[in-house]
N, C-alpha and C. Protein backbone atom coordinates (compact mmCIF):
# COMPACT_ATOMS: atom_id res chain seq x y z
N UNK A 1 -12.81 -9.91 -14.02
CA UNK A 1 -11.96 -10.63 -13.10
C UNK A 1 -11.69 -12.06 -13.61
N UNK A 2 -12.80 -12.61 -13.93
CA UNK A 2 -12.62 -14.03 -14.71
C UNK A 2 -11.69 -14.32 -15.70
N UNK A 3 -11.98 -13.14 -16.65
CA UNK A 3 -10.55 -12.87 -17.73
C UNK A 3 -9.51 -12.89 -17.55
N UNK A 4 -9.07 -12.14 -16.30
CA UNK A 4 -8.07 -11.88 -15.79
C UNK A 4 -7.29 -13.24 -15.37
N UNK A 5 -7.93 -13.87 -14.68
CA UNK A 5 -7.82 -15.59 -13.78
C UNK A 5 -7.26 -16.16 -15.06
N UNK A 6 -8.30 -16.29 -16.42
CA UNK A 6 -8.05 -16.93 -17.29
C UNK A 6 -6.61 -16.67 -18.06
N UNK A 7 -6.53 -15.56 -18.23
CA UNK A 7 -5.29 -14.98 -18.76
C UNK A 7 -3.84 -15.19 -17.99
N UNK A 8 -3.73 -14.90 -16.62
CA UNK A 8 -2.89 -15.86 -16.13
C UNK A 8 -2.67 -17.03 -15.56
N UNK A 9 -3.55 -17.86 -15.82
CA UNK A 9 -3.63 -19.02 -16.19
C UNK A 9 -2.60 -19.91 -17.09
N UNK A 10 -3.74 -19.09 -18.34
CA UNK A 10 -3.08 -19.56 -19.81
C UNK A 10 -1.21 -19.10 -19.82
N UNK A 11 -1.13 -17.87 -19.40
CA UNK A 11 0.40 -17.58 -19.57
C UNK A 11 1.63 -18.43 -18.78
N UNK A 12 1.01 -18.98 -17.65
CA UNK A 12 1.60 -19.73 -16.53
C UNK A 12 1.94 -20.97 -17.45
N UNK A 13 0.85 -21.68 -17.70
CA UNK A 13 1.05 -22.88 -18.64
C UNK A 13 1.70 -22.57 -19.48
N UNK A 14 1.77 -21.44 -20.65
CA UNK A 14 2.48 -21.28 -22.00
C UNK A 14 4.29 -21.14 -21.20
N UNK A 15 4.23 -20.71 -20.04
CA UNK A 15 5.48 -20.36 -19.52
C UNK A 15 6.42 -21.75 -19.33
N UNK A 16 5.48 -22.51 -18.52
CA UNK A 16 5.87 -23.86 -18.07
C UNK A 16 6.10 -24.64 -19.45
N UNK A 17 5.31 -24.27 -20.34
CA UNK A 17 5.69 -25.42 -21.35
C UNK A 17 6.57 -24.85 -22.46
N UNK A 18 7.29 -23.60 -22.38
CA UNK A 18 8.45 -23.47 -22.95
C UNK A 18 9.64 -23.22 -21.84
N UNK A 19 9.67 -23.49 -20.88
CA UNK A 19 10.52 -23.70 -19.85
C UNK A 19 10.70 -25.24 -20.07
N UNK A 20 10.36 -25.99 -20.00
CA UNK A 20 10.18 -27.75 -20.39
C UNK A 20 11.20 -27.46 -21.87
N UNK A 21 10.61 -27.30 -22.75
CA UNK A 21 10.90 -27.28 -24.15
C UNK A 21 12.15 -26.83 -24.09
N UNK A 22 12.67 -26.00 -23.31
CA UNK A 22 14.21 -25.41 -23.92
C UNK A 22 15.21 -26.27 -23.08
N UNK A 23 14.55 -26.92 -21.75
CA UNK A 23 15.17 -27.36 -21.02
C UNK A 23 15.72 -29.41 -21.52
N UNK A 24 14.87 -29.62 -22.75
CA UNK A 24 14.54 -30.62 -22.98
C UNK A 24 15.98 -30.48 -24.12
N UNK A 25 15.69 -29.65 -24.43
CA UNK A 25 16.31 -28.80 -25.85
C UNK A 25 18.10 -28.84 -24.99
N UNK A 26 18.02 -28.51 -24.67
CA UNK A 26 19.64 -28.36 -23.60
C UNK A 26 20.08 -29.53 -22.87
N UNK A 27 19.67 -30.08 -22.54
CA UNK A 27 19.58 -31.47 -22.08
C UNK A 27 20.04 -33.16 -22.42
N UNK A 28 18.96 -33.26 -23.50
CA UNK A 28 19.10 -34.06 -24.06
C UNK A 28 20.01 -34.47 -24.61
N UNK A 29 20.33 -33.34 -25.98
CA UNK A 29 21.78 -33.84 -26.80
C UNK A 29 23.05 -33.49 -26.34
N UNK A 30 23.28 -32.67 -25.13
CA UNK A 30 24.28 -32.87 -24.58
C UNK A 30 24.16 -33.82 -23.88
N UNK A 31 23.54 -34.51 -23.50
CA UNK A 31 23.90 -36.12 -23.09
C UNK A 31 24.47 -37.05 -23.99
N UNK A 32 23.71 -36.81 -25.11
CA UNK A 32 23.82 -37.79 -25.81
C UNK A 32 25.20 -37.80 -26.70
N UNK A 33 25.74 -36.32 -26.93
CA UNK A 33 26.66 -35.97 -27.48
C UNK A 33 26.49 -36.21 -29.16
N UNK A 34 25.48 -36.03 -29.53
CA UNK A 34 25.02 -35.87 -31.11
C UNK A 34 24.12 -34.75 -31.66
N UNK A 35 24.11 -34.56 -32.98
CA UNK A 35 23.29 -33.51 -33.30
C UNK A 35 21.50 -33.81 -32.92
N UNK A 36 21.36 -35.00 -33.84
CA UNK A 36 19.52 -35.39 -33.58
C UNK A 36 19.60 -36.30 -32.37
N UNK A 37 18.67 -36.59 -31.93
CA UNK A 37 18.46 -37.58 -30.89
C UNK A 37 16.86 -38.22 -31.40
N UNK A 38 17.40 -39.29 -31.48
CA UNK A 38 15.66 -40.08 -31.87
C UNK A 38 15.20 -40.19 -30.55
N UNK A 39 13.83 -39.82 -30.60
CA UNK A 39 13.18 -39.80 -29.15
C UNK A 39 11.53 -40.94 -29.25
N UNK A 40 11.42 -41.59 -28.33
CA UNK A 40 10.52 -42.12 -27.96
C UNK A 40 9.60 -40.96 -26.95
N UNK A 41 8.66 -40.58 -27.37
CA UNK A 41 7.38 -40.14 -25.78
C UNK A 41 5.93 -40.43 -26.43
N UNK A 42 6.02 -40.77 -24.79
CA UNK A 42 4.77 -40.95 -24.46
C UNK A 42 3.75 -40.02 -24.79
N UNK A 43 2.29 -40.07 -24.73
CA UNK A 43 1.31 -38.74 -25.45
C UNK A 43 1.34 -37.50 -23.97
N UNK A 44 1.60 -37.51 -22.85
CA UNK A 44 2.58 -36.67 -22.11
C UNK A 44 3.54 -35.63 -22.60
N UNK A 45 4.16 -35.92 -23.13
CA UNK A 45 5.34 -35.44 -23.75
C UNK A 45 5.82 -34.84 -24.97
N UNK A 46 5.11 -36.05 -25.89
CA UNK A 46 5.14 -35.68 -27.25
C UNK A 46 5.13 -34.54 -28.09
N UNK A 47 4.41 -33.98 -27.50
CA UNK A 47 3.78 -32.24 -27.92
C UNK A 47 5.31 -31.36 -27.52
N UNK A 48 6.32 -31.82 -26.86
CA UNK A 48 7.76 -30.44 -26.59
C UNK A 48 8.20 -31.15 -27.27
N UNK A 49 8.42 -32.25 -27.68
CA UNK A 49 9.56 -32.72 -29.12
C UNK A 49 9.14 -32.46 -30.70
N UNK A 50 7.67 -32.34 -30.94
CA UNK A 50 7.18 -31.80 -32.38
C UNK A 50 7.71 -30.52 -32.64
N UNK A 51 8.07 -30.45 -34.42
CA UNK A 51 8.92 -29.68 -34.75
C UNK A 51 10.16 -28.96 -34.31
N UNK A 52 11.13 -29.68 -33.74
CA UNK A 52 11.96 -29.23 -33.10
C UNK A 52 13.31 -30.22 -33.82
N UNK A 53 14.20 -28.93 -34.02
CA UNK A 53 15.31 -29.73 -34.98
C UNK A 53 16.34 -30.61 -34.48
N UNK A 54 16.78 -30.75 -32.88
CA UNK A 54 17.20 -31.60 -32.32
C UNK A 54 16.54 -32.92 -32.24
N UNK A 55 15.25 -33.05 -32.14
CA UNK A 55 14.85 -34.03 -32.11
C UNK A 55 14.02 -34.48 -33.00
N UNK A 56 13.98 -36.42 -33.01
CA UNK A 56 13.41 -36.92 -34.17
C UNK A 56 12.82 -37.58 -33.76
N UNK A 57 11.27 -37.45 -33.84
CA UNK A 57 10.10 -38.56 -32.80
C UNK A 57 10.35 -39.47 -34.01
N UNK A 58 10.29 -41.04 -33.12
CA UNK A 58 9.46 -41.86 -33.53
C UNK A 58 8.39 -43.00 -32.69
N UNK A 59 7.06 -44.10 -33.76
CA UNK A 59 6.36 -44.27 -33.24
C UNK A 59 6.78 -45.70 -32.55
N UNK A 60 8.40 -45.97 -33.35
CA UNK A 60 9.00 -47.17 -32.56
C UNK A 60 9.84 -47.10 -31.31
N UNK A 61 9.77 -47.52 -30.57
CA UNK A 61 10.31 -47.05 -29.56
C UNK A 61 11.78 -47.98 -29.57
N UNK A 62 12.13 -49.24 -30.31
CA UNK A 62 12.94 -50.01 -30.68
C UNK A 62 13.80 -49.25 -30.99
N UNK A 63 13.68 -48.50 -32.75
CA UNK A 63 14.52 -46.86 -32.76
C UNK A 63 15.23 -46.08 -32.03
N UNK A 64 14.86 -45.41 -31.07
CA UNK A 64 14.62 -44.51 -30.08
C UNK A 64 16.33 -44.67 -29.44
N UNK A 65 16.44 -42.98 -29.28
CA UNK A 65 18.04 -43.36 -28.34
C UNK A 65 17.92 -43.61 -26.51
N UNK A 66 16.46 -42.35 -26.97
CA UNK A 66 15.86 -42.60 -25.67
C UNK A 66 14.47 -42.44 -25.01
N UNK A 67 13.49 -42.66 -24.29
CA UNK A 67 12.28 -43.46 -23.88
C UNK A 67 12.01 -41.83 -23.02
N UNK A 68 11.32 -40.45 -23.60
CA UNK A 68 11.05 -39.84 -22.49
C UNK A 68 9.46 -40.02 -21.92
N UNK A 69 8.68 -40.07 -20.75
CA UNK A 69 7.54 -40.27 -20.60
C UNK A 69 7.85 -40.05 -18.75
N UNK A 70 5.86 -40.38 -18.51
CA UNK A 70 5.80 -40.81 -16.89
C UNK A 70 5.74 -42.20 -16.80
N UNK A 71 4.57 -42.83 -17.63
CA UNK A 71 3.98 -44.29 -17.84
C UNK A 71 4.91 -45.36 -18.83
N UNK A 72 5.44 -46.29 -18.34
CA UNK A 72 6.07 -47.00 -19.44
C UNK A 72 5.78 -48.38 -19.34
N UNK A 73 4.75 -49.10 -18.72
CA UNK A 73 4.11 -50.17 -18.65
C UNK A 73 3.80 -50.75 -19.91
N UNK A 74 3.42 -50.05 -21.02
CA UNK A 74 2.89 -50.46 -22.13
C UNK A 74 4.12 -50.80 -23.05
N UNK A 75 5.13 -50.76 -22.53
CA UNK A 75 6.12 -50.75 -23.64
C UNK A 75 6.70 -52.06 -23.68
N UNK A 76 7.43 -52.56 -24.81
CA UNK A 76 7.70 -53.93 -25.16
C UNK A 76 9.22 -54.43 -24.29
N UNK A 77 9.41 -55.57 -23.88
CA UNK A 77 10.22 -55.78 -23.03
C UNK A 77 11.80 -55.45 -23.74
N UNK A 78 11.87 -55.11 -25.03
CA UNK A 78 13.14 -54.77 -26.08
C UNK A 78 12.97 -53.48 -25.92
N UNK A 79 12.79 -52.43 -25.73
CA UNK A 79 12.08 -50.91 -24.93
C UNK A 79 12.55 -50.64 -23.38
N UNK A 80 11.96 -51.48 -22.70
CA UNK A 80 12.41 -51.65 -21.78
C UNK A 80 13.90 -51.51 -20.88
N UNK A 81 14.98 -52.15 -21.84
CA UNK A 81 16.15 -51.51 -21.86
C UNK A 81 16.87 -50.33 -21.74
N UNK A 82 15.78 -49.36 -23.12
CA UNK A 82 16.44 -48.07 -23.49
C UNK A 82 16.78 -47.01 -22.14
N UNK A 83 17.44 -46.64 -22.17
CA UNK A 83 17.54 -45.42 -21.05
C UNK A 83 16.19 -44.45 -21.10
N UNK A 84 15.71 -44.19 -19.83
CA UNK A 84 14.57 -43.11 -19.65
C UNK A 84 15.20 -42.03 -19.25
N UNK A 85 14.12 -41.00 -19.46
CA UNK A 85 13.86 -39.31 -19.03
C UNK A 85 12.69 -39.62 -18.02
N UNK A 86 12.40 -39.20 -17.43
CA UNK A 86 11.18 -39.67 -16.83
C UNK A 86 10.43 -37.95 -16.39
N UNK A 87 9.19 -37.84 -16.49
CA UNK A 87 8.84 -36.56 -16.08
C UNK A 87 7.68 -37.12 -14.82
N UNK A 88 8.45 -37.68 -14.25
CA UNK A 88 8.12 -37.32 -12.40
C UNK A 88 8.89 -38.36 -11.94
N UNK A 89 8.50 -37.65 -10.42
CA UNK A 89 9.86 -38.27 -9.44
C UNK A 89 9.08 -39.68 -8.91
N UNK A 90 8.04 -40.16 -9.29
CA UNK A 90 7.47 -41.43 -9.10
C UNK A 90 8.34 -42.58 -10.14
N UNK A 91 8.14 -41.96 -11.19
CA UNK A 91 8.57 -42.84 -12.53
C UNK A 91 10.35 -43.29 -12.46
N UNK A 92 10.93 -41.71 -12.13
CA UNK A 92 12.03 -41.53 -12.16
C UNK A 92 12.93 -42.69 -10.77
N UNK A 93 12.09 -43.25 -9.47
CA UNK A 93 12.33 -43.97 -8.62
C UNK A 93 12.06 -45.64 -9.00
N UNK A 94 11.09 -45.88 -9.52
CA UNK A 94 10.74 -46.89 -9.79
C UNK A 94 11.20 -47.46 -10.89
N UNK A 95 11.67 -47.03 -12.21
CA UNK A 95 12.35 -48.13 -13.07
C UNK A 95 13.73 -47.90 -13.11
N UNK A 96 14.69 -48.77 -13.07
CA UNK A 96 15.87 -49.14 -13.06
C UNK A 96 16.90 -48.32 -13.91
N UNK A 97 16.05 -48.09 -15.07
CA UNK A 97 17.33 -47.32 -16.08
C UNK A 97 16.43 -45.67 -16.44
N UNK A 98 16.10 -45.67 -15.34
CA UNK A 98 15.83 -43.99 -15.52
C UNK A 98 16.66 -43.16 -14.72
N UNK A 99 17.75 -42.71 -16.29
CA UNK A 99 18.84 -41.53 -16.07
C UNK A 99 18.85 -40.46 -15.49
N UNK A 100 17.26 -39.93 -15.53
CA UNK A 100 17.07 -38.42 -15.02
C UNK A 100 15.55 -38.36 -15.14
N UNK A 101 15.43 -36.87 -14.35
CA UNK A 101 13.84 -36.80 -14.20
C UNK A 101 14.03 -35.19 -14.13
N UNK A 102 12.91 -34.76 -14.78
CA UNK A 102 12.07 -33.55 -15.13
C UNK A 102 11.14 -33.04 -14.40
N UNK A 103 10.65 -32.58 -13.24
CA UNK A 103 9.22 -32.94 -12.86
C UNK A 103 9.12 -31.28 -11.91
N UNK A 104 7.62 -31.51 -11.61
CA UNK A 104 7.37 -30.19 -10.71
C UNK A 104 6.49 -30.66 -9.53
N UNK A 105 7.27 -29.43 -8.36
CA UNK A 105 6.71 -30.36 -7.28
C UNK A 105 7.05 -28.85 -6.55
N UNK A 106 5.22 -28.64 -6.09
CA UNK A 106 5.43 -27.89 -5.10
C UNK A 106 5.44 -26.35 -6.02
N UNK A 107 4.92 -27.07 -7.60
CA UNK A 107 4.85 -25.16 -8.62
C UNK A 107 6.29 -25.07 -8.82
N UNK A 108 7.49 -25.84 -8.75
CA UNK A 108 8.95 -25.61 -8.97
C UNK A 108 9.22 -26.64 -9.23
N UNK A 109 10.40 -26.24 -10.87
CA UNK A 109 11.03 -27.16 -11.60
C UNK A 109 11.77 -28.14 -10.33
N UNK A 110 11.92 -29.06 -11.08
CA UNK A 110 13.27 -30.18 -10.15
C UNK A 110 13.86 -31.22 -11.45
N UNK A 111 15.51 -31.04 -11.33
CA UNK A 111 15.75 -31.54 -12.14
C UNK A 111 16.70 -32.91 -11.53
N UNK A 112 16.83 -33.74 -11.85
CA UNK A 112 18.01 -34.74 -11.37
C UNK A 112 18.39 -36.07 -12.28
N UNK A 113 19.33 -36.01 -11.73
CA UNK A 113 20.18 -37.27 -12.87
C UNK A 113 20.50 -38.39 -12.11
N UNK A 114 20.80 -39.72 -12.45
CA UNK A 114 21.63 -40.73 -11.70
C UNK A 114 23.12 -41.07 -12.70
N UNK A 115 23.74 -40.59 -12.01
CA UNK A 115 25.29 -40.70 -13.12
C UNK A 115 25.72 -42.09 -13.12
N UNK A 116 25.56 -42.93 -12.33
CA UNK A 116 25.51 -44.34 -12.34
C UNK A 116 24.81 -44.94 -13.65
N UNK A 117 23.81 -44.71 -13.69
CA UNK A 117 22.84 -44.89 -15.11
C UNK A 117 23.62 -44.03 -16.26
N UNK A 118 23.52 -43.11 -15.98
CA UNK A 118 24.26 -42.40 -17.35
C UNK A 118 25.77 -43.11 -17.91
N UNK A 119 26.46 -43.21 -16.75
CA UNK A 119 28.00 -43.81 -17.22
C UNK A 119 27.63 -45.48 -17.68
N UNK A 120 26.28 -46.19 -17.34
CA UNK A 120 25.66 -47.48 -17.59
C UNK A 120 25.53 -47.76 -19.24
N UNK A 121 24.72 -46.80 -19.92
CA UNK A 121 24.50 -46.98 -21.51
C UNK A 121 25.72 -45.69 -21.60
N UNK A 122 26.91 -45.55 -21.49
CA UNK A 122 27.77 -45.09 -22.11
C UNK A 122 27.49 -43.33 -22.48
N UNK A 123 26.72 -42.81 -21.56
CA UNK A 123 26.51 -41.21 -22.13
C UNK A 123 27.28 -40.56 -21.19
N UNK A 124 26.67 -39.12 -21.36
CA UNK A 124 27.62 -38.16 -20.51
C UNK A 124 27.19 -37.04 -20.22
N UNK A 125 26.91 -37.02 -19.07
CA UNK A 125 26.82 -35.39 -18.37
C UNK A 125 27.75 -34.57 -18.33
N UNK A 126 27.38 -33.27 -18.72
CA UNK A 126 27.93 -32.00 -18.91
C UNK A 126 28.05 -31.69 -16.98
N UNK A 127 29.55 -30.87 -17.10
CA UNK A 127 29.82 -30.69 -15.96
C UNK A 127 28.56 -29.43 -15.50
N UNK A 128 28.35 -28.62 -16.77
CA UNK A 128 26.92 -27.89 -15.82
C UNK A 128 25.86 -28.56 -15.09
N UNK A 129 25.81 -29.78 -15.38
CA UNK A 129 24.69 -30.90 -14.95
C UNK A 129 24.91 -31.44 -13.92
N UNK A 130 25.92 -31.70 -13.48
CA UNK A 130 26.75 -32.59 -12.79
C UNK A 130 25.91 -32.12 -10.97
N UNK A 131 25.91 -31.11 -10.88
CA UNK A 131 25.69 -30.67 -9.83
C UNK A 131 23.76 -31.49 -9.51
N UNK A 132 23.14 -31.58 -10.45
CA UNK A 132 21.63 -32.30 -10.22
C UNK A 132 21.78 -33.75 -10.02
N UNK A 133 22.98 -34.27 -10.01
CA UNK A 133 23.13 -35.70 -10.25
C UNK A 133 23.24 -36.46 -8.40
N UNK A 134 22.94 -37.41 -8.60
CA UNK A 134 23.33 -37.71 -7.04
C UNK A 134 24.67 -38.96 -7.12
């Protein structure tokens, strides 16, 4: 029985974290409207942007097209600027230039955008998107 617990467990998580990954994957550079997207994340995050050909981590966040994380306190006030992803709806309320949020609430995805912010640093939501935006 323990096995069992453990086993769907583990599959729940492997589920959730390629549900994240493709959704990150679809997302992103149609915002951005480019092939790579240099990405800033946090150690949260980091792990769905490794090896993945849309995206190009780096450890500068100066770089970066855009800032995905929960925590961004630590970041330099030239950072600060960049447009966020935010993966929760705490993060996603509280700083100013967070475009959209990722998060789960309640065991169910939630996705949302602020198109105000997005039309702000000059990007663009896909009319499939349009509908998460407020």
């Amino acid at each position: 029985m323990k096995k069992l617990l453990l086993v769907v467990v583990f599959m729940s998580n492997l589920f959730a974290n390629s549900y994240e990954v493709k959704l990150y994957e679809k997302i992103i550079p149609s915002i951005f409207q480019k092939g790579i997207v240099v990405v800033y994340a946090s150690k949260d995050t980091k792990e769905f942007f490794k090896n993945r050909y849309l995206f190009s981590i780096t450890d500068d966040c100066t770089k970066a097209d855009i800032i995905v994380g929960k925590k961004f306190e630590q970041l330099n006030s030239e950072c600060l600027k960049k447009p966020f992803f935010t993966t929760s709806y705490r993060a996603y309320r509280k700083y100013s230039n967070s475009i959209g949020a990722f998060y789960w609430k309640k065991g169910r995805p939630q996705l949302q955008f602020d198109l105000q912010k997005i039309e702000k640093y000059h990007l663009f939501l896909p009319k499939s998107l349009r509908r998460y935006s407020k």
